[in-house]
Every structure is written in C-alpha cells, then in structure tokens.
C-alpha atoms as a PDB file:
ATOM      1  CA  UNK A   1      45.022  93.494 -17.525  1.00  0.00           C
ATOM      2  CA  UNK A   2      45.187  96.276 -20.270  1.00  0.00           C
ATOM      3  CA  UNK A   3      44.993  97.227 -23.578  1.00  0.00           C
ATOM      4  CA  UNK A   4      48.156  97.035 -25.523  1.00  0.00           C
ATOM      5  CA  UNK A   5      48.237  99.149 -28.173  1.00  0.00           C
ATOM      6  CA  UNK A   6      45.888 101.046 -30.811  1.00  0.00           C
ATOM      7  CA  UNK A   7      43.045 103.931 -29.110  1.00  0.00           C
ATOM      8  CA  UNK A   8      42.596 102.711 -25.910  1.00  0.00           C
ATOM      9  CA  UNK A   9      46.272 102.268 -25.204  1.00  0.00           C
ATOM     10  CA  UNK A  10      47.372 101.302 -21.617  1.00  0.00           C
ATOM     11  CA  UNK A  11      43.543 101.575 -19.997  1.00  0.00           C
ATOM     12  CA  UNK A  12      42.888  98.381 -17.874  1.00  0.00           C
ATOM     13  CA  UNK A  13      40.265  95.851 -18.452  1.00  0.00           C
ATOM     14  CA  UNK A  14      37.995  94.317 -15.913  1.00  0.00           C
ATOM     15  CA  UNK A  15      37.781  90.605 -15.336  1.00  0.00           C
ATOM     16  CA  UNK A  16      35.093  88.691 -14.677  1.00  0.00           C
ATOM     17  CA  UNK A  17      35.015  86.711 -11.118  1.00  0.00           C
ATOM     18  CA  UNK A  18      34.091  83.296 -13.069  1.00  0.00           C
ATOM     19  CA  UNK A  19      36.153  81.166 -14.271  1.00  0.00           C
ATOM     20  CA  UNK A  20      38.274  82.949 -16.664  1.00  0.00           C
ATOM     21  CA  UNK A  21      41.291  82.535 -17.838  1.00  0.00           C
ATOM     22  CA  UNK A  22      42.375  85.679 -19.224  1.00  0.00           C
ATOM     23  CA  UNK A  23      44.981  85.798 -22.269  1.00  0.00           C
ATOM     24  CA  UNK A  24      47.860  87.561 -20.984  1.00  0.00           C
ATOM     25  CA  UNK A  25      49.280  90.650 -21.575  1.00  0.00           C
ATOM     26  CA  UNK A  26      52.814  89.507 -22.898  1.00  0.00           C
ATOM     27  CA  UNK A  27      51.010  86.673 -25.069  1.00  0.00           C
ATOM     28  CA  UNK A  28      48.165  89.381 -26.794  1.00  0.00           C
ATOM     29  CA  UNK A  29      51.186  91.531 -27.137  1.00  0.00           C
ATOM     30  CA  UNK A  30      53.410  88.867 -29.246  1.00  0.00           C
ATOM     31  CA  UNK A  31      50.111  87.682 -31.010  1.00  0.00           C
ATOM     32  CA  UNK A  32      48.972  91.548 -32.309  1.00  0.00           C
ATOM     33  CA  UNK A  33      52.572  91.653 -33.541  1.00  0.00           C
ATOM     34  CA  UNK A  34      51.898  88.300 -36.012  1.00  0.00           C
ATOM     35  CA  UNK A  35      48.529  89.720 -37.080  1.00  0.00           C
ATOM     36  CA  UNK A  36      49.609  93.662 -37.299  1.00  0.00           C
ATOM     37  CA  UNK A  37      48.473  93.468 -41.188  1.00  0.00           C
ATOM     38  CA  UNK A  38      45.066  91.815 -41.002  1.00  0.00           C
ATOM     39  CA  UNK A  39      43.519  93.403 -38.221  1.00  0.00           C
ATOM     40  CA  UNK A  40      42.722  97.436 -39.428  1.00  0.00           C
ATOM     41  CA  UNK A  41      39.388  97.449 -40.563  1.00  0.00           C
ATOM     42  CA  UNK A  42      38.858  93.410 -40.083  1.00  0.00           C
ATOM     43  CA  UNK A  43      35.446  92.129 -38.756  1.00  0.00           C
ATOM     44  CA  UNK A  44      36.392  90.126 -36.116  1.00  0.00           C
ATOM     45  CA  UNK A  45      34.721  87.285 -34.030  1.00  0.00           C
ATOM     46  CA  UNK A  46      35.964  86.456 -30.281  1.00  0.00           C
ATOM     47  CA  UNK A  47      34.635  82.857 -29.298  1.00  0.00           C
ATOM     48  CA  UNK A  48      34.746  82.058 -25.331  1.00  0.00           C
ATOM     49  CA  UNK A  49      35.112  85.549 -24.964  1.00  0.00           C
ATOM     50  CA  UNK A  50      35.562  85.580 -21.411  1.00  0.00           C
ATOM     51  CA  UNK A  51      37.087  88.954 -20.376  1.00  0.00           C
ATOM     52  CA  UNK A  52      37.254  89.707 -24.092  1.00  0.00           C
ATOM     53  CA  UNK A  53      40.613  91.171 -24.119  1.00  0.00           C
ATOM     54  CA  UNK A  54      41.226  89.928 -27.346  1.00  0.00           C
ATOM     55  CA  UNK A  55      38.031  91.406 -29.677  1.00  0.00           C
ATOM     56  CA  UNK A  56      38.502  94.870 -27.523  1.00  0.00           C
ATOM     57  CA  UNK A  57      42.613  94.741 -28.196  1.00  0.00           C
ATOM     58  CA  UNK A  58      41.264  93.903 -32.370  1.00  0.00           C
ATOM     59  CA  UNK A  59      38.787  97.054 -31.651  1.00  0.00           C
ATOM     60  CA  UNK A  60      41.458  98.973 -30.213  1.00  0.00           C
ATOM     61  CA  UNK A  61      43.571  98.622 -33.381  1.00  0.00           C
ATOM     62  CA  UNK A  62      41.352  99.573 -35.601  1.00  0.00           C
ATOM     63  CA  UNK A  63      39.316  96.222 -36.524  1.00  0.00           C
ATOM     64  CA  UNK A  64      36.236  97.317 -37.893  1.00  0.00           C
ATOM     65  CA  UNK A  65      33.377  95.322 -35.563  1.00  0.00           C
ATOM     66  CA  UNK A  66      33.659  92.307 -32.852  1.00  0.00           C
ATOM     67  CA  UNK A  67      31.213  89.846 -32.319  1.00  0.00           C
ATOM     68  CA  UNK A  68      31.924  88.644 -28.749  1.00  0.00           C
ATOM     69  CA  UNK A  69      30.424  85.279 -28.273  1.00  0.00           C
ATOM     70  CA  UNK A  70      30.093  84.137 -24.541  1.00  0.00           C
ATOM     71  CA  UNK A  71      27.903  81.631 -22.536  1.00  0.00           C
ATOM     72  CA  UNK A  72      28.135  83.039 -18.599  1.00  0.00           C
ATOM     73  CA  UNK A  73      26.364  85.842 -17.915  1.00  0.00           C
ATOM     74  CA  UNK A  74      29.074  87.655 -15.626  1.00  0.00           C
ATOM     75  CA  UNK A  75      31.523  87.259 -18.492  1.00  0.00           C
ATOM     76  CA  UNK A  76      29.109  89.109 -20.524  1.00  0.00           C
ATOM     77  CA  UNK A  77      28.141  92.028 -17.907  1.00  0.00           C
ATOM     78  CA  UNK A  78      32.190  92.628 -17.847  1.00  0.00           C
ATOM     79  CA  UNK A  79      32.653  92.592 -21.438  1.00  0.00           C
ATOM     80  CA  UNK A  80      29.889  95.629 -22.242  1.00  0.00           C
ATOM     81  CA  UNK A  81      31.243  97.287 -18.990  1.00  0.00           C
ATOM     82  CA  UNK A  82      34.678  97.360 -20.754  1.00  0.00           C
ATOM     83  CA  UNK A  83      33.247  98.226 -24.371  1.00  0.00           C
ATOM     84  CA  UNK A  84      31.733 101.318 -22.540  1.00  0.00           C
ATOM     85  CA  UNK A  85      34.642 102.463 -20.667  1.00  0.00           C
ATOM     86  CA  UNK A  86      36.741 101.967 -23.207  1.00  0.00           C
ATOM     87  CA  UNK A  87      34.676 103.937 -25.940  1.00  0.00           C
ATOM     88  CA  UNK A  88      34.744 100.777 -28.414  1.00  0.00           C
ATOM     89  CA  UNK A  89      31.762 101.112 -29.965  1.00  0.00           C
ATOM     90  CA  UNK A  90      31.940  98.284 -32.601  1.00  0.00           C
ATOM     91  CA  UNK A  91      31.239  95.164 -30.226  1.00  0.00           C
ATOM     92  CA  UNK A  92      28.211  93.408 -29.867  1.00  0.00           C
ATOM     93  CA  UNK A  93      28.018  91.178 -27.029  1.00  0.00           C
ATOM     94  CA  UNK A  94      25.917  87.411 -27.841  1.00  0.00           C
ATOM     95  CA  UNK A  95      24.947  85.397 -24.898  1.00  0.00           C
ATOM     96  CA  UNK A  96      24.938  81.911 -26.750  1.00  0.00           C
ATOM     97  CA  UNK A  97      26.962  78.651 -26.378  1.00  0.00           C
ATOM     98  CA  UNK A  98      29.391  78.850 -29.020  1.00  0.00           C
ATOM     99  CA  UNK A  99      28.648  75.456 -30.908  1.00  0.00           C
ATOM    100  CA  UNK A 100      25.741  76.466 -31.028  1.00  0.00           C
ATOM    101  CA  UNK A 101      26.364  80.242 -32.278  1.00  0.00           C
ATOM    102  CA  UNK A 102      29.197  78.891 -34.975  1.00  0.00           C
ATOM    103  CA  UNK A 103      25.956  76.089 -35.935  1.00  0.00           C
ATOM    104  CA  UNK A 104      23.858  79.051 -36.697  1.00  0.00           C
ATOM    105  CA  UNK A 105      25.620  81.564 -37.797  1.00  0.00           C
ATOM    106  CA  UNK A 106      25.382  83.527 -41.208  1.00  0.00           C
ATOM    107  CA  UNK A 107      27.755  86.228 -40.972  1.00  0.00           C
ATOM    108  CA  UNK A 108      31.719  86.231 -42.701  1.00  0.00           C
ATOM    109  CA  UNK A 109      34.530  87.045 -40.409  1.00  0.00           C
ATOM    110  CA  UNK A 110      38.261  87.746 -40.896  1.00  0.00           C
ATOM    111  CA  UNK A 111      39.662  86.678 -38.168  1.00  0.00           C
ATOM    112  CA  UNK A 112      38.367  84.148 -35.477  1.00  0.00           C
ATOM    113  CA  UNK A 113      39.838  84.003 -32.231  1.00  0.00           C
ATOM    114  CA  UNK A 114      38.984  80.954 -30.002  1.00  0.00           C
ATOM    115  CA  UNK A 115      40.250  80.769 -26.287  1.00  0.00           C
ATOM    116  CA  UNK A 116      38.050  77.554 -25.297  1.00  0.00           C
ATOM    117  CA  UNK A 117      38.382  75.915 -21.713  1.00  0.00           C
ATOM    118  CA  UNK A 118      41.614  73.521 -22.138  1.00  0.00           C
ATOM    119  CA  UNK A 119      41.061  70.010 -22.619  1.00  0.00           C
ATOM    120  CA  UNK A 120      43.747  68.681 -19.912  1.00  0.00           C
ATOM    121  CA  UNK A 121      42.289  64.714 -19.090  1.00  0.00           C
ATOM    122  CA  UNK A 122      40.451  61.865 -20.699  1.00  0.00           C
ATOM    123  CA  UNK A 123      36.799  63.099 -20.009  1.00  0.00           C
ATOM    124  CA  UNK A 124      37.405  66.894 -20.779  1.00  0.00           C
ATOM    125  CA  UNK A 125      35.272  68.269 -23.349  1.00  0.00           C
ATOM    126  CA  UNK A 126      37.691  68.831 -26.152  1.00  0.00           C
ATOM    127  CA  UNK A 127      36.374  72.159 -27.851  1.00  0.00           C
ATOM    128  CA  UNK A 128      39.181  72.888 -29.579  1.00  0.00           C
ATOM    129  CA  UNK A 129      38.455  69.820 -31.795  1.00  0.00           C
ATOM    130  CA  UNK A 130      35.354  70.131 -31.855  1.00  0.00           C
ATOM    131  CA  UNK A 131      35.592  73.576 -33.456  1.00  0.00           C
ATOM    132  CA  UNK A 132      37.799  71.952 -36.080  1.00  0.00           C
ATOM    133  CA  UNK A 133      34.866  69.320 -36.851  1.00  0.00           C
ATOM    134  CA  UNK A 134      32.458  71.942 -37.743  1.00  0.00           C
ATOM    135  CA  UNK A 135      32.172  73.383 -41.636  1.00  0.00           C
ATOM    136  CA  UNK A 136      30.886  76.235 -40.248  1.00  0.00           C
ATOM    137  CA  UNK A 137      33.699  77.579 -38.728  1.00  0.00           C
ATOM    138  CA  UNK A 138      35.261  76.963 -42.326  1.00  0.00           C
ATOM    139  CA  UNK A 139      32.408  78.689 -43.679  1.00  0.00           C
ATOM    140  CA  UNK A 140      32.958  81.776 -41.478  1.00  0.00           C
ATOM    141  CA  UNK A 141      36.127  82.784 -42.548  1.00  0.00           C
ATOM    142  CA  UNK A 142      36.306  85.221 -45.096  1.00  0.00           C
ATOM    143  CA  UNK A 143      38.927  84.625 -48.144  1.00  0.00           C
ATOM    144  CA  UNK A 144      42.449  84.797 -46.320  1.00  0.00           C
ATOM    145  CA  UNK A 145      40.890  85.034 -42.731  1.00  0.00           C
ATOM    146  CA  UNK A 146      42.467  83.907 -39.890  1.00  0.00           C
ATOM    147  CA  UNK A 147      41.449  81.475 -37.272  1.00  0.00           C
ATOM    148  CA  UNK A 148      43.435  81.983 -34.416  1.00  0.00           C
ATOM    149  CA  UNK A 149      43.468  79.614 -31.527  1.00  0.00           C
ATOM    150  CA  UNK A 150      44.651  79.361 -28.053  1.00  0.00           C
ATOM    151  CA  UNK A 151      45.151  75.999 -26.677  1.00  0.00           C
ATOM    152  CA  UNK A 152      46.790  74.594 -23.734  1.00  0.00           C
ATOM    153  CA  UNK A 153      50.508  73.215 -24.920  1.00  0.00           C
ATOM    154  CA  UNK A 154      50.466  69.780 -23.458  1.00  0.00           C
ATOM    155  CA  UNK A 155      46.971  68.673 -25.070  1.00  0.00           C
ATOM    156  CA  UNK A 156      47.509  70.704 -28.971  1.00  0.00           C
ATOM    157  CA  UNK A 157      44.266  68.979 -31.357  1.00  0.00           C
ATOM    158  CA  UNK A 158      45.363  67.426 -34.368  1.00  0.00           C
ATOM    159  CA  UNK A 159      44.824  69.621 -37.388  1.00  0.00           C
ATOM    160  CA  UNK A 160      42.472  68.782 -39.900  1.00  0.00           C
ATOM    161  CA  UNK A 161      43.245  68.397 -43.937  1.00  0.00           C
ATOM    162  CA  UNK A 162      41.109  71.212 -44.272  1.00  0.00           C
ATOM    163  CA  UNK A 163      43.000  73.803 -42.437  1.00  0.00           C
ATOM    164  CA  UNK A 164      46.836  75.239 -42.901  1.00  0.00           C
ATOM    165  CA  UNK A 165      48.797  75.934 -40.058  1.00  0.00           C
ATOM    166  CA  UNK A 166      50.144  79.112 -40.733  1.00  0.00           C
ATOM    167  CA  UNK A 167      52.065  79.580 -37.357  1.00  0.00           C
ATOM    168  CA  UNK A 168      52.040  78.120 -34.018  1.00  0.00           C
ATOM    169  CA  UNK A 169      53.989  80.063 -30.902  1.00  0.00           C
ATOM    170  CA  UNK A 170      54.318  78.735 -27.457  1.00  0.00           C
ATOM    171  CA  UNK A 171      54.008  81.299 -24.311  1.00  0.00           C
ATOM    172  CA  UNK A 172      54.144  79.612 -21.226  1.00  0.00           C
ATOM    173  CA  UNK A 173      51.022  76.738 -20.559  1.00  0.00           C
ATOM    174  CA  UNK A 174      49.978  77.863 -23.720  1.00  0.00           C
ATOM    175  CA  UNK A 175      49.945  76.985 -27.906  1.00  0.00           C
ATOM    176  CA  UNK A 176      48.767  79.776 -30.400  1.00  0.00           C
ATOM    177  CA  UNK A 177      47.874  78.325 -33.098  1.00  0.00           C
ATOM    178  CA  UNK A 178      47.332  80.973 -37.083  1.00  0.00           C
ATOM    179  CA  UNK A 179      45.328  78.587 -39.071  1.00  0.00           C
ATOM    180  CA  UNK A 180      43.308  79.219 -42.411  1.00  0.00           C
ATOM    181  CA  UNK A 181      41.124  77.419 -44.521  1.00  0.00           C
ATOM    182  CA  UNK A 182      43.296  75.232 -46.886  1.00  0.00           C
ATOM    183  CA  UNK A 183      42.493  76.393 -50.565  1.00  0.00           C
END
C-alpha cells in the first residue's frame, strides 16, 4: 500500500498482521478525488483506523490534524511507525474502542472516516448502524463536515432522517458512502 498523493507521495505504508482490511489504493484514490475541496487544512478523525491509510492520505494532503482511533494494539504500533516514517506530524494515535471514544468525545471534526468490520450475517455486530444511532457522531461534525463511510456493498445500513446522503460509490465488495448532518 502507498500514499497517493499530497507530501508523502508514492512512499508505502505498513500493514498491520491483524485483521485488517486495508482500503485500497484505487478506492482512496477515487475517494480523495470526491473530497479534493474539504480536506486542506481539515481536522480529521479516522475511526477503525486499522492501517490508517486514510487519516495519513488526509495528512498527506494537507488536512490539518488526524485523530486515529483504534482498539488492537498492533494496529496502533503500525500506525505511529507510519506517522514517523512518513514525517506526518499531525496524528495522534488513541487506543480506545470507538463507541466508546465517539460516547466521550468533545472535540469538532470535519471529516469522519469510518472503515468498521463489515456486518455480513445475522449475528454480526452491525457498527455501521450503530454509528448512525449515536448523536455524538452528529455532534462531531463540524458545520458542512463530512462523514464518510466504508461499508461492505451487499449489507449497506439504512440511513437515518438525520443524515443526507451526499454520494455513495461502489468499488468492488465495497459501498462509500459522503453523508452529512441533515440541516
């Protein structure tokens, strides 16, 4: 995996050995394109960070910080292994289960990504949703901020009344999904 575009153009990324599953190159690359015009100087937040490909590929395009919220502990060695090597000095790194981070959390953000584990069978935890559930998130967003949201195609959530789909592509297994909070 690498870095697309912006100051650390073309330099790889390290993966963690868990169970990741990284947001491919091609799909970050059609994704940036959509959100070209929100992401210099945004504060971004990257929820099931994983490899974190997408708060470093915000960094490396000039967003202004990136909280990286992530549970596993070898997802989070990676991540400040690749903030280091590639000189992005705006990420901070929480160890925290993201319900539980978006519960507490004070901070305003202006774009939200969210790459949970899919929901694929009756009996799957359903984060996706759940995310949706939660004023919080709502609360997070800045005015005109962006929640974007990778999901797996065959199992998309039902949007809430309180968020606007703004755009929704499909790449392969997978649904991206622009929302914002309805005004």
């Amino acid at each position: 995996m690498r870095i697309i575009a912006g100051t650390a153009k073309r330099r790889e990324i390290k993966v963690p050995k868990a169970v990741v599953r990284p947001t491919t190159d091609r799909t970050r690359e059609a994704l940036f394109s959509m959100l070209q015009h929100h992401t210099a100087e945004a504060k971004v937040l990257d929820l099931f960070a994983g490899a974190g490909s997408l708060g470093m590929e915000a960094l490396s395009r000039g967003a202004q910080s990136c909280d990286f919220v992530e549970q596993q502990g070898a997802c989070q060695k990676v991540i400040r292994e690749n903030l280091a090597s590639l000189q992005l000095p705006h990420g901070q790194v929480i160890g925290m289960d993201v319900l539980t981070f978006v519960k507490r959390n004070q901070s305003v953000y202006d774009i939200v990504f969210a790459d949970p584990p899919y929901y694929k069978v009756p009996g799957d935890r359903d984060f996706a949703s759940e995310l949706f559930e939660m004023p919080e998130l709502l609360r997070a967003l800045g005015e005109g901020g962006l929640f974007v949201l990778e999901v797996d195609v065959k199992h998309e959530p039902e949007i809430p009344k309180s968020w606007e789909l703004v755009d929704r592509r499909k790449y392969g297994g997978c649904s991206i999904l622009i929302l914002r909070a309805q005004s």
